[in-house]
Each structure stands twice: as C-alpha cells, then as structure tokens.
Protein backbone atom coordinates (compact mmCIF):
# COMPACT_ATOMS: atom_id res chain seq x y z
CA UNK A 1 -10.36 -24.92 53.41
CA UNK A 2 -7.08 -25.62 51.19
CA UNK A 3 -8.92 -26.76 48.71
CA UNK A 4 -11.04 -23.57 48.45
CA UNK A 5 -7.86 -21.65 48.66
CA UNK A 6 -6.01 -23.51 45.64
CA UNK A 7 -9.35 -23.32 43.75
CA UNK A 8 -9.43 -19.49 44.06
CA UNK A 9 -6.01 -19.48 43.01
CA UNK A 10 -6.24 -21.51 40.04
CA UNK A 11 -9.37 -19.24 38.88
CA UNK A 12 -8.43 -16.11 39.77
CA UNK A 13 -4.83 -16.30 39.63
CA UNK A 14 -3.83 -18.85 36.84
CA UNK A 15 -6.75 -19.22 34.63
CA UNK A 16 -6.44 -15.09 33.39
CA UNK A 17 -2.94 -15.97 32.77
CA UNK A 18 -3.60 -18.75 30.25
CA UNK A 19 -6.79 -17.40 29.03
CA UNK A 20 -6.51 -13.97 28.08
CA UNK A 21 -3.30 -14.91 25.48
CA UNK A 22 -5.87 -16.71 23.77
CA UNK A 23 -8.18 -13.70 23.09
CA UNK A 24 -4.83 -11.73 22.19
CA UNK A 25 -4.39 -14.43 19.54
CA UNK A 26 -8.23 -14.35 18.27
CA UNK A 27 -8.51 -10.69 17.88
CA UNK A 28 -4.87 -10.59 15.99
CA UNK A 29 -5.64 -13.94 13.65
CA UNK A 30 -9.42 -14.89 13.78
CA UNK A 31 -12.10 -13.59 11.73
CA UNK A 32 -15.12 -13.83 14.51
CA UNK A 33 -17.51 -11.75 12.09
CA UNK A 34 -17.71 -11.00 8.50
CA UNK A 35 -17.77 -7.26 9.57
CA UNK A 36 -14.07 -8.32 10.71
CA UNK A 37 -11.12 -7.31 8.17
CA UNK A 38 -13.98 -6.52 5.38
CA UNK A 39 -12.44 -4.61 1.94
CA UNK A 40 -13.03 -0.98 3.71
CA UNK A 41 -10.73 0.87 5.62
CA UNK A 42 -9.59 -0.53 8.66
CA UNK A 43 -8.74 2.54 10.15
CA UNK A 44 -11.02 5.44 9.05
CA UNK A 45 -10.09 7.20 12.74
CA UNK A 46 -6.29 7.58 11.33
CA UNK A 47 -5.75 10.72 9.18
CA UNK A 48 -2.88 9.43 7.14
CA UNK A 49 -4.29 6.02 7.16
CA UNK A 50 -7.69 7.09 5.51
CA UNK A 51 -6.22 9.44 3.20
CA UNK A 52 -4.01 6.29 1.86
CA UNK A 53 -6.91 4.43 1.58
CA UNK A 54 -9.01 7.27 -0.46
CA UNK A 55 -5.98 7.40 -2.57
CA UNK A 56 -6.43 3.82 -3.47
CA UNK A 57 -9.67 3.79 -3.86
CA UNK A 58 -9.26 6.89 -6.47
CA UNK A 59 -6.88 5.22 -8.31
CA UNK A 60 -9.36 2.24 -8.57
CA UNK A 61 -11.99 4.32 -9.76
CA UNK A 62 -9.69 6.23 -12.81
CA UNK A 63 -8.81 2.66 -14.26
CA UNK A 64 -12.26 1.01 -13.60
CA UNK A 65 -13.07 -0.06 -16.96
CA UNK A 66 -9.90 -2.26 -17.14
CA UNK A 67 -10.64 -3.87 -13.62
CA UNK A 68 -13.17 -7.37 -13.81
CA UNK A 69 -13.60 -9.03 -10.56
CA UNK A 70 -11.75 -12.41 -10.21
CA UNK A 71 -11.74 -15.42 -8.05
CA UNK A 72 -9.63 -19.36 -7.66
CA UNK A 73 -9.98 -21.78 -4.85
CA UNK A 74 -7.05 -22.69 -2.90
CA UNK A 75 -6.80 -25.16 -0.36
CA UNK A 76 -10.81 -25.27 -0.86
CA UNK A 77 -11.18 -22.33 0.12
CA UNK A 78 -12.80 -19.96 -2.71
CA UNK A 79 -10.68 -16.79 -2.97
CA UNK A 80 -11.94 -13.34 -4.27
CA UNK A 81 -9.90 -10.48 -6.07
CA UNK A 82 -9.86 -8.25 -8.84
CA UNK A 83 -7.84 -7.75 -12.14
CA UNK A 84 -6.56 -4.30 -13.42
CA UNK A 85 -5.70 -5.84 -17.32
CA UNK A 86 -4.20 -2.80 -19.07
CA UNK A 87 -2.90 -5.45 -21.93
CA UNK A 88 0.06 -6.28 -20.54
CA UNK A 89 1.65 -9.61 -20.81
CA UNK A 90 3.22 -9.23 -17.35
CA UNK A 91 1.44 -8.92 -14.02
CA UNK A 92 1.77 -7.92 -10.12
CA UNK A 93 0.35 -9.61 -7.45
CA UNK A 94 0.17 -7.33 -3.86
CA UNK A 95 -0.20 -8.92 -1.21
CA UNK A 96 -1.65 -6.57 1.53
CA UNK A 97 -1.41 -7.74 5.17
CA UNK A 98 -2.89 -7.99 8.13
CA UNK A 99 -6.47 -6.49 8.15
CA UNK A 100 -6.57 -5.33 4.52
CA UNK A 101 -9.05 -6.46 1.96
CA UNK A 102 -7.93 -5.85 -1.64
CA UNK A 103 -9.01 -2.28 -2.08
CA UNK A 104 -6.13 -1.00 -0.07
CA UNK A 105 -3.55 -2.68 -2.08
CA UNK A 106 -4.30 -0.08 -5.25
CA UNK A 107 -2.00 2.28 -3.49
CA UNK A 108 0.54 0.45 -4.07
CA UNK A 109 -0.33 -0.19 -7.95
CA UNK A 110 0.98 2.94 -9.78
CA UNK A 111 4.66 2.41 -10.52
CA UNK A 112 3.28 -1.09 -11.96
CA UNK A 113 1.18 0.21 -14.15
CA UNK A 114 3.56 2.58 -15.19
CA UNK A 115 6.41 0.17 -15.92
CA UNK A 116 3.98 -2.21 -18.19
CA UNK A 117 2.35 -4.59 -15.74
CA UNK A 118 -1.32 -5.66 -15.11
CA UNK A 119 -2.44 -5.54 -11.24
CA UNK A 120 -4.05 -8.31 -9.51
CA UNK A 121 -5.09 -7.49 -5.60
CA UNK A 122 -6.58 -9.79 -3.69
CA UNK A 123 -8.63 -10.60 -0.30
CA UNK A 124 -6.13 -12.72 1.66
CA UNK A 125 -7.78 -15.81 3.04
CA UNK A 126 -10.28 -14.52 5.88
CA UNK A 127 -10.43 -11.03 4.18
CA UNK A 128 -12.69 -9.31 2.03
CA UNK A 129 -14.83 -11.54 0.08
CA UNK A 130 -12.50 -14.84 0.69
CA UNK A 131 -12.87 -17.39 2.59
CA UNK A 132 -11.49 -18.65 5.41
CA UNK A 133 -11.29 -18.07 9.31
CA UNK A 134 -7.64 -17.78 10.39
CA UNK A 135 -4.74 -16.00 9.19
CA UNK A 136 -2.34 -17.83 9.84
CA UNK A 137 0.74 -15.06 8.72
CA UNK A 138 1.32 -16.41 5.23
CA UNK A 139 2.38 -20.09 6.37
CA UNK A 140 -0.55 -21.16 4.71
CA UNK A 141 -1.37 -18.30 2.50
CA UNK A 142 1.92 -18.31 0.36
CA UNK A 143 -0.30 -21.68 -1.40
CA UNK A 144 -2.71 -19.21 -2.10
CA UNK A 145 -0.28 -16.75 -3.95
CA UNK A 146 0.75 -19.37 -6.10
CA UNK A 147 -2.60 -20.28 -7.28
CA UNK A 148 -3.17 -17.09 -7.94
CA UNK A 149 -0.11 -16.90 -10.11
CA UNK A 150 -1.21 -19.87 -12.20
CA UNK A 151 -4.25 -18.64 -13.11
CA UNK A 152 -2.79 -15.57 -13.97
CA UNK A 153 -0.46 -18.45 -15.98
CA UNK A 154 -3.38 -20.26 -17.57
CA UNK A 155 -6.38 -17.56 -17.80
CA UNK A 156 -4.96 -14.53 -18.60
CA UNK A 157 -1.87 -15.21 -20.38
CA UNK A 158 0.77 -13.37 -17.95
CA UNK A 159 4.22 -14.83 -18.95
CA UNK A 160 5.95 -12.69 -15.74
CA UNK A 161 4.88 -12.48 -12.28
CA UNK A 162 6.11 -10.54 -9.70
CA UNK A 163 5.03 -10.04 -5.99
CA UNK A 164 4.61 -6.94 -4.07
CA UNK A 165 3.76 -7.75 -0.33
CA UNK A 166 3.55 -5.39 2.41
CA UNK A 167 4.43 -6.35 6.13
CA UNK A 168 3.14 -9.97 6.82
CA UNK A 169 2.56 -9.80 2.56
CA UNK A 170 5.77 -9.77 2.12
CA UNK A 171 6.35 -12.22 4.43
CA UNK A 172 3.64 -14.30 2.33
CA UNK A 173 4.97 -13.57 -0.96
CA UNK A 174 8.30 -14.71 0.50
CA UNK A 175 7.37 -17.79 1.82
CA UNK A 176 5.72 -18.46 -2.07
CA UNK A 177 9.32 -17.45 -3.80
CA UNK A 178 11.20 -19.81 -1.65
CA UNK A 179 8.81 -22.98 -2.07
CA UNK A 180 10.03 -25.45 -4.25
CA UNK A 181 6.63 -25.63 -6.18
CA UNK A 182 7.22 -22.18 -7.22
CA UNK A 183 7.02 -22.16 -10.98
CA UNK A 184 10.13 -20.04 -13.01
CA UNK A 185 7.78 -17.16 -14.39
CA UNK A 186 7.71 -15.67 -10.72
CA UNK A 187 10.47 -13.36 -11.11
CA UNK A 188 10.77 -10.69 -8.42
CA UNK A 189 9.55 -10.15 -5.08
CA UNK A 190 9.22 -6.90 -3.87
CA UNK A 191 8.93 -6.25 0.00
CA UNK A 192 7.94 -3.32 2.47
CA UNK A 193 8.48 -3.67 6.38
CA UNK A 194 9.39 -6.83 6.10
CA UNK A 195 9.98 -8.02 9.97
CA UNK A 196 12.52 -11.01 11.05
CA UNK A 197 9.81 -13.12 12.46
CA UNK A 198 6.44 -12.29 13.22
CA UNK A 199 7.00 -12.88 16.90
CA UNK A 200 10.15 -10.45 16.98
CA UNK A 201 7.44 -7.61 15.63
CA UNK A 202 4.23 -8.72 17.88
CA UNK A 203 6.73 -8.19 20.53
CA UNK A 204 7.07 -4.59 19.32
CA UNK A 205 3.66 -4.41 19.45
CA UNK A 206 3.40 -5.06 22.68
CA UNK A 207 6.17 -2.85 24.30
CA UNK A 208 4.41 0.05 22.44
CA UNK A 209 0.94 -0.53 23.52
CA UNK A 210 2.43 -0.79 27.19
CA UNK A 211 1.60 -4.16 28.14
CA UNK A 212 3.50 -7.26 30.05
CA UNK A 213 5.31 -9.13 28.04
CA UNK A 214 5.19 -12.34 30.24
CA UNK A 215 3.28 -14.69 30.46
CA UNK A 216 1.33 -12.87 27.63
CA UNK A 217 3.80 -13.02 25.12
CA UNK A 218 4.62 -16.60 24.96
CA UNK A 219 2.05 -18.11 25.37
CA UNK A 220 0.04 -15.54 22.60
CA UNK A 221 2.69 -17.10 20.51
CA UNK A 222 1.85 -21.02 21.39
CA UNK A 223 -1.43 -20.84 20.94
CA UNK A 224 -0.25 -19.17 17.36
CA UNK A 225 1.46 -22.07 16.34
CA UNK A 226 -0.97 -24.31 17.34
CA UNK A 227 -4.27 -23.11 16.52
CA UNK A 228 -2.72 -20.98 13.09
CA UNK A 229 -0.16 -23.18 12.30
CA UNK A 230 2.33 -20.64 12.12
CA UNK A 231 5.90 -21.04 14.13
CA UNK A 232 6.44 -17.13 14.72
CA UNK A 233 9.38 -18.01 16.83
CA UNK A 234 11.85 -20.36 15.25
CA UNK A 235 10.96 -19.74 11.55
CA UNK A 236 10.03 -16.43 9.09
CA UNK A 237 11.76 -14.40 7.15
CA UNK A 238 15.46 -14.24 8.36
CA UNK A 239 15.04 -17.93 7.77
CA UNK A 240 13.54 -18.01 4.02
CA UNK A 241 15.24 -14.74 2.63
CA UNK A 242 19.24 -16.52 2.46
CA UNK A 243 16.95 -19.21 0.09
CA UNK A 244 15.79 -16.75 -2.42
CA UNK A 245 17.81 -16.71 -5.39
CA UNK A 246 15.10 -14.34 -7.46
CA UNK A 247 15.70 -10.50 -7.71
CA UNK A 248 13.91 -8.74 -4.35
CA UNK A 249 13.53 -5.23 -3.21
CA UNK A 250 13.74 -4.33 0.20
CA UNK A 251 12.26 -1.22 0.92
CA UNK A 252 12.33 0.01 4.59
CA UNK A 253 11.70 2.68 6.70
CA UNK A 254 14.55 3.57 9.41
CA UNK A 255 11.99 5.04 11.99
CA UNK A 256 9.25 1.82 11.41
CA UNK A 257 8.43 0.71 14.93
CA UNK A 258 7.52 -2.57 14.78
CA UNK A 259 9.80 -3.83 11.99
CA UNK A 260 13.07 -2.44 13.66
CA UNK A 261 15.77 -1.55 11.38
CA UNK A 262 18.41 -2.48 13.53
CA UNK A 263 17.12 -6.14 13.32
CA UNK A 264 15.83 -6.30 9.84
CA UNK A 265 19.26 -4.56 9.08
CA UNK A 266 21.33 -7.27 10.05
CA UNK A 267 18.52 -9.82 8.51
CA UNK A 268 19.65 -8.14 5.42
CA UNK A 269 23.07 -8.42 5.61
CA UNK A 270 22.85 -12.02 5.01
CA UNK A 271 21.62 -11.99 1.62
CA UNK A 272 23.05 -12.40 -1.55
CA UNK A 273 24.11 -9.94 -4.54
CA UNK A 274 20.34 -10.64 -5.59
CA UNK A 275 18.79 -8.30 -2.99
CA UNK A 276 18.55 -5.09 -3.04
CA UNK A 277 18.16 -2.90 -0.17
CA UNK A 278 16.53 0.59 0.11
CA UNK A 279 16.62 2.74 3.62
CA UNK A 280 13.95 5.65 3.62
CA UNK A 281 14.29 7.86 6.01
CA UNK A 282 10.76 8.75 7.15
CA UNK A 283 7.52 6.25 7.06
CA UNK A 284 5.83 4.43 9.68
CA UNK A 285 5.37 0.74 9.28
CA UNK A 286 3.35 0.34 5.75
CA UNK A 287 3.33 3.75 5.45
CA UNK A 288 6.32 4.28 3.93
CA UNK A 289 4.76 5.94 0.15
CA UNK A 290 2.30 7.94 2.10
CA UNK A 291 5.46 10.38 2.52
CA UNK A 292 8.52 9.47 0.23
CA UNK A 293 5.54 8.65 -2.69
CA UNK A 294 8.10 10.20 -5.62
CA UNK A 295 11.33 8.30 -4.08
CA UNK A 296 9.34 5.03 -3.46
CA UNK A 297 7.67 4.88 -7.27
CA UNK A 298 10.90 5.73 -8.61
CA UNK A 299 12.67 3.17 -6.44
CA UNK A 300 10.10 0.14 -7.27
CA UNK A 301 10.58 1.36 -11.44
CA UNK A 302 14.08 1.67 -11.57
CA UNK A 303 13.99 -1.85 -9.89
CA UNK A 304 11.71 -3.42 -12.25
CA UNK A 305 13.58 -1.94 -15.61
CA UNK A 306 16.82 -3.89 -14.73
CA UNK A 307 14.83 -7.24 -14.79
C-alpha cells in the first residue's frame, strides 16, 4: 500500500514540480519549429507592437536598393542577415532580442543612417533564417556579434563598429564589448532595457503574468544554465558593464516592467565617466521609440557625434 501511496506522490505531486520548469525553459529558449521566432512579427495581436513592426518594415522597403542579403558562420552555425550599405565607412550592428528576426531591428536604424553609418541586422542564432536551436541569452551569441563585426572588417571595409542591442541584445552586444577578443574598431555600444541579470527580469515576468514563483522559478533557471549554458543568476550585465571601458548609451524607460529602474538604476551607478545614462519617462520595455521617437533619435545622434 505505501508504496502505491509514495508512487502517487512522486507522480502527481513531485514530478509536475520538476517537469513543468522545463517546458517554461523550452518555450522561453528553444526553437521547437521553424515557424518559431521566424523574421515576421511576433506579435501581430499587439497594436503598438505591429505598428513598430510596419514601421520597420517601411523603412526597409524606402532604402531597398542599398540592402543585399548577407550571411557568416559562427560557431558552425551559418548565420543570416542583411546589409543596408549607404557608402559609409562606418557601420551598426542591432542586435534585436528575444523572438525577433532581423526585420524588426530596422526600427531602430534611422538615427544611424542619419549620422553616416551603414546598418547590418541580423537573425540571432535560432532566429530568422540562422541556425541554431537554443538561445542561450547572448552567452554564446556575443561570438556571433563579433564575427559579424569582422566581416564587416574584412568584406565590406567598415573601419568603425558600433552595437545597438535591445533587451537581451544589449545584453549580447555587451557581453561582445567586454571579451578580450574584441578587436579596437568596436567603438560604442548602445543599449535599451538593459536588465541586471536575465533571471532578475524573468522574475518580473513571472510576478506579472501571476504565477508562483517557487519551485518554478529556480529551477526554470537551472535547467537554463544547464541546458543553454547561460548563468542568469550569478553573472549578466551588472557584472560585465564596470568592465567596459568603450563609450555606451543607456537608454531606459522609468515605467519598463520587467527591466526595473530602480535596479538597473543602481546597476548604473557603478559605471564609469564612459557611460552615459538617459531616463525616458514613458515606454514599455523595447518600446521605448514607439513614443519618445524625436527624443530617442536625437538622443542616439547627439551620442554618436561626440565619438
């Protein structure tokens, strides 16, 4: 009879526990389909979201005949993007995150353009038309970023790179500025949203969405660092951003919900004369030019003249 009892226990009591953070973890990081984080909007349902993407995707089409599609292998994995050469001998790379193939990251491209550089967006490993299977939050992708940098280096002639990344992008484009392979001609990093650690802003997540944090949480976050590789607990961004000794831009929104500004505040506080900080007062997480789009052009232009 006990051992009917403890059996029952174990699968209906136990095994949900340890199970369902691993489906948490594979719909966040795993690309199960190629219909999963494709280059097309990943949320046509959300008004503002949609019309950001259409915005981008107008953009694209008004500066078509500069763009050529473009593609490296990193890692062995072949990666797939596209080019926006206006002539420039300088050259942006945005990094989109989560979810977002490489058409949504023209929305970002205008005040480049404007201040003199080429645009290079890209499908993120598992995105788009790259390969790959797992995100695993930039601790693997940042090699990616500077591949894509040399070739920009090698094939194209770019003498000055800078990085635009946009939540875990930034964190990505971070991660590549602080490596010690990183070559000299990256010269700025440019962030939006960026969070403290991953794990402080999945929590977020999950307080919003209503949900129990334990055992969920944690043990979402284990199988993280051991199936993705990435430590979302002891290591991100208010680790790597003292280390950066480039020119950054830290653009954030006081009222984003999942990159708080009370933490990412005092992440900031610890950097050096090198980074500068910019508060907006409206914008949801990634959303911050879809309603301060003046302030935040002028922002990332003024920011790029003084390099």
């Amino acid at each position: 009879m006990w051992i009917y009892i403890v059996s029952a226990i174990l699968l209906f009591g136990v095994l949900p526990l340890v199970i369902l953070p691993y489906f948490i973890y594979r719909v966040l990081l795993v690309r199960t389909s190629s219909d999963k984080w494709t280059r097309e909007c990943s949320m046509p349902e959300d008004a503002e979201y949609k019309a950001l993407y259409d915005e981008a995707l107008a953009w694209r089409n008004e500066y078509l005949s500069s763009i050529t599609p473009v593609g490296i292998t990193s890692d062995g994995f072949k990666l797939a993007g596209e080019y926006c050469d206006f002539g420039f001998d300088k050259a942006v790379i945005i990094i989109a995150g989560r979810t977002e193939g490489c058409y949504y990251s023209y929305f970002f491209a205008e005040p480049y353009r404007r201040s003199g550089y080429n645009v290079l967006v890209i499908d993120n490993r598992s995105h788009g038309l790259s390969e790959g299977r797992i995100n695993s939050l930039g601790y693997k992708e940042y090699r990616d970023i500077l591949a894509w940098g040399r070739m920009l280096r090698e094939s194209k002639g770019v003498s000055s790179v800078v990085l635009h990344g946009i939540c875990i992008g930034g964190s990505t484009a971070l991660f590549a500025m602080t490596d010690k392979d990183c070559p000299d001609y990256f010269d700025a990093l440019i962030a939006e949203g960026m969070y403290t650690r991953f794990g402080d802003s999945f929590d977020e997540h999950m307080i919003l969405q209503g949900r129990p944090m334990f055992p969920f949480s944690p043990l979402a976050k284990a199988y993280i660092r051991l199936c993705a590789g990435a430590d979302v607990v002891g290591d991100g961004p208010y680790k790597r951003l003292p280390l950066l000794t480039k020119p950054a831009l830290l653009l954030h929104s006081k009222v984003d919900e999942f990159s708080l500004a009370s933490t990412s505040k005092a992440m900031y506080d610890k950097t050096g004369s090198n980074c500068s900080v910019v508060w907006f007062r409206y914008g949801a997480h990634s959303r911050i030019r879809c309603v301060s789009k003046d302030e935040y052009d002028r922002t990332v232009i003024d920011f790029l003249s003084k390099l």
